[in-house]
C-alpha atoms as a PDB file:
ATOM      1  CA  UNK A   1     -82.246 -74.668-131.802  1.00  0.00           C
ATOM      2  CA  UNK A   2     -80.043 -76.858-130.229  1.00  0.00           C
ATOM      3  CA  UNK A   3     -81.056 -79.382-126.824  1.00  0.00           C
ATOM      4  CA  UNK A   4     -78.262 -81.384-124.874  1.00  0.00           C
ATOM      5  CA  UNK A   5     -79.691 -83.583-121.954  1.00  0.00           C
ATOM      6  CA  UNK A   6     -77.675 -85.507-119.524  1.00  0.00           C
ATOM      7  CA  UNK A   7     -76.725 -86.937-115.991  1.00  0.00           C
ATOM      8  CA  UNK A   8     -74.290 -87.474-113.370  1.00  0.00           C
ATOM      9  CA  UNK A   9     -74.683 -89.140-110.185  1.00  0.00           C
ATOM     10  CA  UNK A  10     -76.541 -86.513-108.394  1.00  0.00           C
ATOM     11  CA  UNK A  11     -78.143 -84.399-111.223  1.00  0.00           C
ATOM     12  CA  UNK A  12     -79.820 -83.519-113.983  1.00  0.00           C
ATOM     13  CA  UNK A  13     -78.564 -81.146-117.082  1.00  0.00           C
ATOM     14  CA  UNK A  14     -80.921 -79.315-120.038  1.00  0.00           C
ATOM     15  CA  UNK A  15     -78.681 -77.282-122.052  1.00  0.00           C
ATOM     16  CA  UNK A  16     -80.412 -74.871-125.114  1.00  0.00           C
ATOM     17  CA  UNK A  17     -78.805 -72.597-127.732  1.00  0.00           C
ATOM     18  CA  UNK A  18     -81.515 -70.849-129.881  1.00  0.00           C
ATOM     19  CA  UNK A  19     -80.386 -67.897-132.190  1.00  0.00           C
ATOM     20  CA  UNK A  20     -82.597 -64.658-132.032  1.00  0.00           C
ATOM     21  CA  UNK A  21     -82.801 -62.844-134.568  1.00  0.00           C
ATOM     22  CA  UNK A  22     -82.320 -59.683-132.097  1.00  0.00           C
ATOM     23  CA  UNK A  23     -79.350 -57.369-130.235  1.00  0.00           C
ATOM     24  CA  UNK A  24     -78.253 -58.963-126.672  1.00  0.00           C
ATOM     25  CA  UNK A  25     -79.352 -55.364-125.324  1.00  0.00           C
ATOM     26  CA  UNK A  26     -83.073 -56.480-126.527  1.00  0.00           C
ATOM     27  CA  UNK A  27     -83.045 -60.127-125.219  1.00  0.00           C
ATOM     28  CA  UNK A  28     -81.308 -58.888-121.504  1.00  0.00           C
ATOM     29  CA  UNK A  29     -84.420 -56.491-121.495  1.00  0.00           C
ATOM     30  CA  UNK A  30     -86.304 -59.660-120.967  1.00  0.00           C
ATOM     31  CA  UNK A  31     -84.447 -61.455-119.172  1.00  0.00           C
ATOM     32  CA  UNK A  32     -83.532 -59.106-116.528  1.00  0.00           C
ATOM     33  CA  UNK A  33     -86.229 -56.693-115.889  1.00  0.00           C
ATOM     34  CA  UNK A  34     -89.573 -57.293-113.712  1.00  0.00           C
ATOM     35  CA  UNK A  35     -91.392 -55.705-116.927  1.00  0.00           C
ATOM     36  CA  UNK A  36     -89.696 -57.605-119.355  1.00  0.00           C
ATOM     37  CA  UNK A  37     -89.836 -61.051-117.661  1.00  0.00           C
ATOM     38  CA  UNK A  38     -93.631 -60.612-117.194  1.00  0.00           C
ATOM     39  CA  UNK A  39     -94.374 -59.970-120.471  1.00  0.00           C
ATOM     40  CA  UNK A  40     -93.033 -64.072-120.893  1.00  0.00           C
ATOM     41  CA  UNK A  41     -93.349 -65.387-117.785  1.00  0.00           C
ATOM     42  CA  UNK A  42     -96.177 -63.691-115.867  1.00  0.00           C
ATOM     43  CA  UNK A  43     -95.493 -65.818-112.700  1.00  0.00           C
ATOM     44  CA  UNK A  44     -91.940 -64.793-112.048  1.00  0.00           C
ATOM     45  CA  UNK A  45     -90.677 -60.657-111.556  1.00  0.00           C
ATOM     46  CA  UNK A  46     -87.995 -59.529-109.761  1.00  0.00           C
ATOM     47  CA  UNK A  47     -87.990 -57.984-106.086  1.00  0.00           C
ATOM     48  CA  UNK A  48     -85.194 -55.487-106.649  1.00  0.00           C
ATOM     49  CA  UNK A  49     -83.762 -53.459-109.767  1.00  0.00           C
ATOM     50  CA  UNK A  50     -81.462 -52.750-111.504  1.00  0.00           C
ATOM     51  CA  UNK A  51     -78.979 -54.767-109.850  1.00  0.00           C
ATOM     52  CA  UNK A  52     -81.955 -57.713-108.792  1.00  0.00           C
ATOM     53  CA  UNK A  53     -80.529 -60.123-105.596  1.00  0.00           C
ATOM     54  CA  UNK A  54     -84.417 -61.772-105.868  1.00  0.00           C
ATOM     55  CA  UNK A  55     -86.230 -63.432-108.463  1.00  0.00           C
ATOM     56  CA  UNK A  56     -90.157 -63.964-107.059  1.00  0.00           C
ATOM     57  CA  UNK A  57     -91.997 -66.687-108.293  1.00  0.00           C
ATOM     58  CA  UNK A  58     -95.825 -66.144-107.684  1.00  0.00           C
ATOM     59  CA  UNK A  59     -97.372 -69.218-106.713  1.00  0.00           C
ATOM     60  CA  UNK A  60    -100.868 -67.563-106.338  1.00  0.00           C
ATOM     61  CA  UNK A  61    -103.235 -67.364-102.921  1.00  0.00           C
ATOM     62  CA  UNK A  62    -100.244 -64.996-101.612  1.00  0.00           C
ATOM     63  CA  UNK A  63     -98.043 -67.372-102.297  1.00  0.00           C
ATOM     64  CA  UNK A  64     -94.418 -66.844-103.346  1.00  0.00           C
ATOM     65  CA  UNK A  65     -90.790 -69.038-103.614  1.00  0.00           C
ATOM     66  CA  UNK A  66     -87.885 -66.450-103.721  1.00  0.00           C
ATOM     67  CA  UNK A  67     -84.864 -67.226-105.588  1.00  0.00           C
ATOM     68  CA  UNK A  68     -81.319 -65.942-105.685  1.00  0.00           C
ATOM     69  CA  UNK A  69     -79.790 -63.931-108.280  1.00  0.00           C
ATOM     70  CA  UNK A  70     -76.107 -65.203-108.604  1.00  0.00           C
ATOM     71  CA  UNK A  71     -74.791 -63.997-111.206  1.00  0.00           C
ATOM     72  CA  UNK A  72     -75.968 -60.364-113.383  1.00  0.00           C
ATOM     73  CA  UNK A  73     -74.024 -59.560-115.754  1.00  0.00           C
ATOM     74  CA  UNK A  74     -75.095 -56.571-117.656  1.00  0.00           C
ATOM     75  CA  UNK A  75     -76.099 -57.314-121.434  1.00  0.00           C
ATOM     76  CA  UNK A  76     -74.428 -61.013-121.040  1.00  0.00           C
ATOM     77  CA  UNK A  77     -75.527 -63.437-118.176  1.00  0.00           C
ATOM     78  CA  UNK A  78     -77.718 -64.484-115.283  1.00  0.00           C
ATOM     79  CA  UNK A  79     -78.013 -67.069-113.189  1.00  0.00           C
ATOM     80  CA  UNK A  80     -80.031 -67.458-110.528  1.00  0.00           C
ATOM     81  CA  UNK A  81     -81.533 -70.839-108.597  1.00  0.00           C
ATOM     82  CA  UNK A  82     -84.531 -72.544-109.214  1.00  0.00           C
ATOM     83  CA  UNK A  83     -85.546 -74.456-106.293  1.00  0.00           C
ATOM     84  CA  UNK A  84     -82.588 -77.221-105.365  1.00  0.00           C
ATOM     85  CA  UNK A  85     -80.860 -76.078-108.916  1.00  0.00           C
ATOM     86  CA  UNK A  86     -80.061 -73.383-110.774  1.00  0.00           C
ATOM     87  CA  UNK A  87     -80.581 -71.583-114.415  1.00  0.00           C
ATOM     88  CA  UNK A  88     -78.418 -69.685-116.370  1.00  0.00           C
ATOM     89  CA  UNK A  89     -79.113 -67.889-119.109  1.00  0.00           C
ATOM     90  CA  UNK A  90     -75.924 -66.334-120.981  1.00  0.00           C
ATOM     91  CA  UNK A  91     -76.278 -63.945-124.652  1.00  0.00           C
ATOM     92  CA  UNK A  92     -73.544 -64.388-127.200  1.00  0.00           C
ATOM     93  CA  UNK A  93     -74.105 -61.301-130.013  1.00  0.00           C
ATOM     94  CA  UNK A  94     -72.848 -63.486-133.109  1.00  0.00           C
ATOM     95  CA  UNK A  95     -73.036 -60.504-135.683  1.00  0.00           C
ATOM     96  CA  UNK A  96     -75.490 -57.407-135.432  1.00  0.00           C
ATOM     97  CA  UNK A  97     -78.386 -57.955-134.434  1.00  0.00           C
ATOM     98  CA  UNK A  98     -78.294 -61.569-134.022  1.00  0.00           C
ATOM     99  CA  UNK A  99     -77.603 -63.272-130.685  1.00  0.00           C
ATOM    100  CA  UNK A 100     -77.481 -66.940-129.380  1.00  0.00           C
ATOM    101  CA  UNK A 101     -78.962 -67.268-126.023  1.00  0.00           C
ATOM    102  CA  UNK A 102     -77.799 -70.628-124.128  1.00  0.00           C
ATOM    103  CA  UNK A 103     -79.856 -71.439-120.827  1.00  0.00           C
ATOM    104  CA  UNK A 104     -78.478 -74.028-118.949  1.00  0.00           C
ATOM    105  CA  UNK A 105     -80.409 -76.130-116.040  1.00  0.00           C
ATOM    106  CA  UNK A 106     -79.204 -77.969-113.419  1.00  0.00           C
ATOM    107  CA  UNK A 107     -81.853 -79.931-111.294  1.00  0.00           C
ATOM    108  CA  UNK A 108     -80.824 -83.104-108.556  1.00  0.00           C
ATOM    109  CA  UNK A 109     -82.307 -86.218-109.430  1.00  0.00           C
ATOM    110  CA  UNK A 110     -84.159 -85.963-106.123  1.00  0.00           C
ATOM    111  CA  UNK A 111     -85.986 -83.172-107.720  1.00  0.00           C
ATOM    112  CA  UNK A 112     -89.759 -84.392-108.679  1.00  0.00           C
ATOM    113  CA  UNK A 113     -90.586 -83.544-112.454  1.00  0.00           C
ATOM    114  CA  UNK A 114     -87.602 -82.712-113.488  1.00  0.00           C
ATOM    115  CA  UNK A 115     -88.909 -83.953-117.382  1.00  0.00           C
ATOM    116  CA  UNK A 116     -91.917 -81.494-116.654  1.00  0.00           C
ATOM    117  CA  UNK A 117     -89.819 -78.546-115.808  1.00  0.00           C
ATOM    118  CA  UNK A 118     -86.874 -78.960-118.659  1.00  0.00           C
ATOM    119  CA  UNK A 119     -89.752 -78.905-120.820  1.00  0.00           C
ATOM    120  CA  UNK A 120     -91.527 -75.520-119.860  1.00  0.00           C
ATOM    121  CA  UNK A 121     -87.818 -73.902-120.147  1.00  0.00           C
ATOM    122  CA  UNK A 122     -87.541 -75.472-123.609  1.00  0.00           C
ATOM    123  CA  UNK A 123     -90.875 -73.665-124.516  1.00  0.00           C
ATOM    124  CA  UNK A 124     -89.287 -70.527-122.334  1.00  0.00           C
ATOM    125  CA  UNK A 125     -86.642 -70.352-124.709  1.00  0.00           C
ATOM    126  CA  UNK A 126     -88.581 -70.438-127.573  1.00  0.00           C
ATOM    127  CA  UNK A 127     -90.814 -67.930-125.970  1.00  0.00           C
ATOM    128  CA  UNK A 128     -87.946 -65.583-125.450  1.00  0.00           C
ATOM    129  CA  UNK A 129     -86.841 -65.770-129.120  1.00  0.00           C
ATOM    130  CA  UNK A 130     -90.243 -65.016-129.923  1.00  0.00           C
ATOM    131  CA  UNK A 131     -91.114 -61.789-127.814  1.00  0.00           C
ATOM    132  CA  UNK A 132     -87.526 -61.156-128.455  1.00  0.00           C
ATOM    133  CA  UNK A 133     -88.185 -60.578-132.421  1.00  0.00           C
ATOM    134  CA  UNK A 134     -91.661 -60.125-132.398  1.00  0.00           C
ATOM    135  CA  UNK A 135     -92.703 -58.143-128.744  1.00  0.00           C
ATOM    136  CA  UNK A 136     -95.907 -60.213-128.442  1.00  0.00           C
ATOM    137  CA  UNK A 137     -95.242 -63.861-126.564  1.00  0.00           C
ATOM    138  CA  UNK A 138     -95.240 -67.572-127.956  1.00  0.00           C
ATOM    139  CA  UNK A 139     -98.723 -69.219-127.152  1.00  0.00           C
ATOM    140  CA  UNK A 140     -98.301 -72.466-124.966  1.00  0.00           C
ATOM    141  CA  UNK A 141     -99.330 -75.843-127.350  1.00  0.00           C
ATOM    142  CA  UNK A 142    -100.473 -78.335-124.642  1.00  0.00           C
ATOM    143  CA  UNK A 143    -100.071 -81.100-126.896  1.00  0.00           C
ATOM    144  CA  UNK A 144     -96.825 -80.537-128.177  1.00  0.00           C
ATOM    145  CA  UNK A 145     -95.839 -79.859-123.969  1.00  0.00           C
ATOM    146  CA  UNK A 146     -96.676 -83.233-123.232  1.00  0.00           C
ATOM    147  CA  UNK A 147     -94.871 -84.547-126.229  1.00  0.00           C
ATOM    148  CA  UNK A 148     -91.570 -82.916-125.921  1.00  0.00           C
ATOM    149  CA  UNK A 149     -91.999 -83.762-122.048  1.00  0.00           C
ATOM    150  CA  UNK A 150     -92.378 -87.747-122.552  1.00  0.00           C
ATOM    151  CA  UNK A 151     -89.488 -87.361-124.938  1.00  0.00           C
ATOM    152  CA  UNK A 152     -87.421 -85.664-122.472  1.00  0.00           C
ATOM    153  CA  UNK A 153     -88.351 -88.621-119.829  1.00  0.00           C
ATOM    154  CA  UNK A 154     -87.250 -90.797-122.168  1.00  0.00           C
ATOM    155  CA  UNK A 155     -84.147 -89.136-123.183  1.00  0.00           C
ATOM    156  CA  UNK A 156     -82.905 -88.880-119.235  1.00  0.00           C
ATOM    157  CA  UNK A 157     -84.291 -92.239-118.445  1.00  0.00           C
ATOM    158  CA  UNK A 158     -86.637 -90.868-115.890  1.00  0.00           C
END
């Protein structure tokens, strides 16, 4: 896995390339589906298929934040915002049955806990390699959260 953080004068960058030992076809099952998101990411589904224009982000007491789909790209790419930013998440099929995924954030440095939320899509990307291979999702290690979060603080200069 590979983690590139930096700045300009009005935001915030996390770039990740993990390789999955899986076919793009698999990976853009979980990535772009309401069921297949879930199964990751139990918070977040989206509002229309199979061409999705919403991404729903369940904030709980009938509570929800809708987000844009920008980009869908069958078997390849989506992008879609995340509050003031965005996220992009784009499949490269190296050989068979191996793919790179690289998800890209872009937050303003306005946006409150921006180290907080590079660091649960660092674990999301993990988690997608994970269900990816395996079907069964990554288990969330508070500890090692609030580690890779200070050193993500630290790396931005937050």
């Amino acid at each position: 896995m590979w983690v590139d953080y930096n700045t300009d004068d009005n935001n915030a960058y996390q770039t990740i390339e993990i390789e999955i030992d899986a076919t793009a076809e698999n990976i853009f099952y979980y990535i772009s589906t309401a069921e297949g998101i879930r199964q990751w990411f139990p918070e977040l589904s989206f509002d229309d298929e199979p061409r999705p224009e919403k991404l729903v982000f369940t904030l709980g007491d009938d509570d929800w934040e809708y987000m844009d789909v920008l980009e869908f790209s069958d078997k390849k790419r989506i992008i879609f915002t995340w509050d003031a930013g965005d996220i992009q998440m784009e499949l490269d099929e190296v050989d068979d049955g191996r793919t790179v995924l690289m998800l890209k954030e872009r937050l303003p440095l306005t946006f409150e806990g921006i180290a907080r939320d590079f660091t649960g899509w660092y674990f999301q990307a993990q988690n997608i390699r994970k269900i990816s291979e395996t079907g069964e999702p990554e288990a969330l290690d508070q500890e090692a959260f609030k580690q890779q979060q200070a050193a993500i603080k630290e790396e931005l200069g937050l």
